[in-house]
Protein backbone atom coordinates (compact mmCIF):
# COMPACT_ATOMS: atom_id res chain seq x y z
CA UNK A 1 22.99 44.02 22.93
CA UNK A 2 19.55 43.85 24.44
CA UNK A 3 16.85 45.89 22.98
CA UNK A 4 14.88 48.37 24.96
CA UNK A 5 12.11 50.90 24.43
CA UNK A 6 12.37 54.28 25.20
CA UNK A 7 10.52 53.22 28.22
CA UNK A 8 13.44 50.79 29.43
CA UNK A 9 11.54 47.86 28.86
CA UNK A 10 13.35 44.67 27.74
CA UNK A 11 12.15 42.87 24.91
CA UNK A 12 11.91 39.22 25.53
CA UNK A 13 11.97 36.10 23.67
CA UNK A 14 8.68 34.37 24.62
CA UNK A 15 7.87 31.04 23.30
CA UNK A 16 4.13 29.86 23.25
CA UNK A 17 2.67 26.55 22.54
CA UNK A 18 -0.80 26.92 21.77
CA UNK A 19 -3.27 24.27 21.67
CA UNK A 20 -6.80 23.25 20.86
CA UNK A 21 -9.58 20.05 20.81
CA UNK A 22 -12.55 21.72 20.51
CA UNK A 23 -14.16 23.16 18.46
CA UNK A 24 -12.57 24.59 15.02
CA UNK A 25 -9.55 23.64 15.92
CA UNK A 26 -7.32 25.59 13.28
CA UNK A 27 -9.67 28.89 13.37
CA UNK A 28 -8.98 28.47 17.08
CA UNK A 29 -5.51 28.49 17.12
CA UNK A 30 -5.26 31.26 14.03
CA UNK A 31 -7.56 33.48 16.15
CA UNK A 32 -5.37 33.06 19.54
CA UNK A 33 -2.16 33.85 17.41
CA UNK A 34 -3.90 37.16 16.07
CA UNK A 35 -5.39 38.19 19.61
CA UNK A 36 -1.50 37.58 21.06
CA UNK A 37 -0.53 40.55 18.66
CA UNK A 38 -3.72 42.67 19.27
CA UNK A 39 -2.39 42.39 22.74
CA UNK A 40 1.60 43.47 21.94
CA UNK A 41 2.63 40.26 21.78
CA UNK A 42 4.47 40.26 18.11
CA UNK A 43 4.85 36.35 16.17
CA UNK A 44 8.08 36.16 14.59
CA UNK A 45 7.51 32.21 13.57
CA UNK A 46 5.18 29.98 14.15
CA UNK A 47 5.42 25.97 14.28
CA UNK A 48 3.48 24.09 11.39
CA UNK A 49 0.34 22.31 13.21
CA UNK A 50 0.53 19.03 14.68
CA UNK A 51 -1.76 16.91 16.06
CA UNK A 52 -1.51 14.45 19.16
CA UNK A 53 -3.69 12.43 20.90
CA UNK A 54 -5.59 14.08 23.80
CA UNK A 55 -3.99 13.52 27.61
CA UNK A 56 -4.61 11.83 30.00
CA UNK A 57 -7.68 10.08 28.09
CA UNK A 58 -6.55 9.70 24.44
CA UNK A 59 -10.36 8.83 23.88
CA UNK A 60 -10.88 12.45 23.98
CA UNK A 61 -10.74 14.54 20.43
CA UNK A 62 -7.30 15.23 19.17
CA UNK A 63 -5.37 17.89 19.85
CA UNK A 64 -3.97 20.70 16.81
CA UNK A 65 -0.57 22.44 18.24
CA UNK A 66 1.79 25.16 17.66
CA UNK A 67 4.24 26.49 18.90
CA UNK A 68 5.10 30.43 18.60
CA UNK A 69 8.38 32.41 18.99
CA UNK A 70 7.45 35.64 19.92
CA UNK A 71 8.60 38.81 20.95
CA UNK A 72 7.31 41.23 23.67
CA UNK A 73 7.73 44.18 26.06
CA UNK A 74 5.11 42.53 28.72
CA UNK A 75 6.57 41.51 31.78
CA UNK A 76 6.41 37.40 32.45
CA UNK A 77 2.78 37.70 34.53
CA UNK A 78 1.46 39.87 32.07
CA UNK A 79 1.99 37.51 29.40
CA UNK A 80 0.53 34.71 31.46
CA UNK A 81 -2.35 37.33 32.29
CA UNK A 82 -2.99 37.53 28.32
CA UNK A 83 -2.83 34.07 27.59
CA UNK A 84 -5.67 33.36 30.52
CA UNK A 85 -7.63 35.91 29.20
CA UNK A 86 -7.46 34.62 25.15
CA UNK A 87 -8.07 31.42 26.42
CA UNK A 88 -11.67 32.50 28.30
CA UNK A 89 -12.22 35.10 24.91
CA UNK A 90 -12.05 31.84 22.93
CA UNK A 91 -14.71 29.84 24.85
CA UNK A 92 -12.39 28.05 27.45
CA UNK A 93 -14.00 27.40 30.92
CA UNK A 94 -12.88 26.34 34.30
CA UNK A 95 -13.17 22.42 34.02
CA UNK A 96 -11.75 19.59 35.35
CA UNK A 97 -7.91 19.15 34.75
CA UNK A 98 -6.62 18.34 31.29
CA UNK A 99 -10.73 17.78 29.84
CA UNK A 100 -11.31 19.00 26.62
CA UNK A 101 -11.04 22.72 25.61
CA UNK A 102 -11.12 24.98 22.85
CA UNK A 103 -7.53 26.78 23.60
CA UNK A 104 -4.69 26.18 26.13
CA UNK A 105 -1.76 28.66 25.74
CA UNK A 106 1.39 27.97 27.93
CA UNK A 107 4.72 30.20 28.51
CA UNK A 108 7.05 27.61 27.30
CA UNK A 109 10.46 29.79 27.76
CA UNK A 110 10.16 33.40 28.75
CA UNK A 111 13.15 35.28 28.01
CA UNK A 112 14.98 31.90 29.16
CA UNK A 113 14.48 33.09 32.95
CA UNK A 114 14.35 29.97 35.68
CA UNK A 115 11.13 31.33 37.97
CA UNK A 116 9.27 29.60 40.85
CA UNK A 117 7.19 32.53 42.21
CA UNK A 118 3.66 34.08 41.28
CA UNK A 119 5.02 32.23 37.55
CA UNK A 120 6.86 28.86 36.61
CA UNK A 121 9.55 29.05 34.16
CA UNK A 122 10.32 27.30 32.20
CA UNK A 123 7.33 25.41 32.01
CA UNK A 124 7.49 22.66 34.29
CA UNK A 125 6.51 19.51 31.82
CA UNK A 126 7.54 20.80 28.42
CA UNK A 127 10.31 18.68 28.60
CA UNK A 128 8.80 15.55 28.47
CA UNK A 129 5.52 16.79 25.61
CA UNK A 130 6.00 15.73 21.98
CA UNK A 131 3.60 18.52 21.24
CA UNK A 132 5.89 21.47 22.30
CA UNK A 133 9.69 19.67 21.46
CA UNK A 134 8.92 18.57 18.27
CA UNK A 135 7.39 22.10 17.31
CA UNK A 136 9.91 24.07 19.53
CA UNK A 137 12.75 22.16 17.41
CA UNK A 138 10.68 23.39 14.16
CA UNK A 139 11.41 27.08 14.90
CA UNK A 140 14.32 26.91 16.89
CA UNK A 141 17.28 24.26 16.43
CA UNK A 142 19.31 25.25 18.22
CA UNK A 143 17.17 26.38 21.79
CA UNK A 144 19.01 24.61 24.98
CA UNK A 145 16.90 24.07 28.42
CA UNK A 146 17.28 27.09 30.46
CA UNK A 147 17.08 24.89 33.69
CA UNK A 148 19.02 21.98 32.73
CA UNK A 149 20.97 23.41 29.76
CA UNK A 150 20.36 20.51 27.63
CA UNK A 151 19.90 21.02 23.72
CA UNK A 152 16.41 20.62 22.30
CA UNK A 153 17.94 17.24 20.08
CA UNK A 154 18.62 15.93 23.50
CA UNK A 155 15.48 16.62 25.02
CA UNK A 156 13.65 15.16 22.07
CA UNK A 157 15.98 11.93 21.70
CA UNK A 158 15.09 11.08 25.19
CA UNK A 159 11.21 10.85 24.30
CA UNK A 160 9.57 7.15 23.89
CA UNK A 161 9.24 6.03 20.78
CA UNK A 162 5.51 6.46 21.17
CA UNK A 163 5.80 9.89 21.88
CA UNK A 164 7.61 10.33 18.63
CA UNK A 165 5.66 8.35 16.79
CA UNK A 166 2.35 9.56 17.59
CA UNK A 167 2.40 12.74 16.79
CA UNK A 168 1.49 13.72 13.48
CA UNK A 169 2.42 16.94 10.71
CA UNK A 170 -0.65 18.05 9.11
């Protein structure tokens, strides 16, 4: 049975990874998973932090990462909306592609929906990142592709052993 408000509202299951290289990196991420909930976006378990080398130029500083399994009412562009908006709130600005920042929040799985307009779902690369699998699997063993309908294991087994290797617990 899917839960609704009295509204008729559907409540989703939204997973977040959230991630940070700036800055305080763990107040960061704490204050982006309390501003989520300010905003009706409700944690029901979070990831332990990892951190990965920054992408494309791993001489960049580290990246801490999470990754959430919430629970919400908003609809799939509000969400996105929310995260843009935390984001700016915690000092992120429009810069060049993959540089540096202080949060990056991406819809990982909303509500397992397959989307191509105004909204990609699921997110196009998580895939093939270390920093959301290896999380994802954390909270959720047993989470399959909504695109491709492969199991997280799989997904994760067919990461280099680099990938797997350079990503670290803290």
């Amino acid at each position: 049975m899917i839960k609704q408000d009295i509204s008729g509202k559907q409540v989703k299951i939204v997973y977040l990874s959230i991630g940070s290289n700036l800055g305080n990196r763990f107040l960061n991420i704490e204050k982006a998973k309390f501003l989520l909930l300010e905003e009706g976006i409700t944690v029901i378990k979070s990831s332990n932090f990892y951190e990965t080398l920054s992408w494309p130029n791993p001489k960049n500083p580290k990246f801490y990462n999470v990754v959430l399994k919430t629970k919400t009412r908003l609809s799939d562009i509000k969400t996105l909306n929310i995260c843009k908006q935390i984001e700016k709130s915690l000092g992120r600005k429009k810069n060049k592609r993959n540089s540096p920042r202080e949060c990056d929040i991406d819809i990982v799985d909303y509500g397992q929906m397959s989307k191509k307009k105004n909204i990609i779902l699921p997110h196009p690369r998580m895939h093939t990142r270390n920093f959301v699998l290896i999380p994802l699997y954390e909270i959720d063993r047993n989470w399959i592709h909504p695109i491709t309908k492969e199991h997280i294991k799989s997904l994760i087994s067919s990461l280099s052993d680099r990938d797997i290797s350079s990503i670290k617990l803290i």
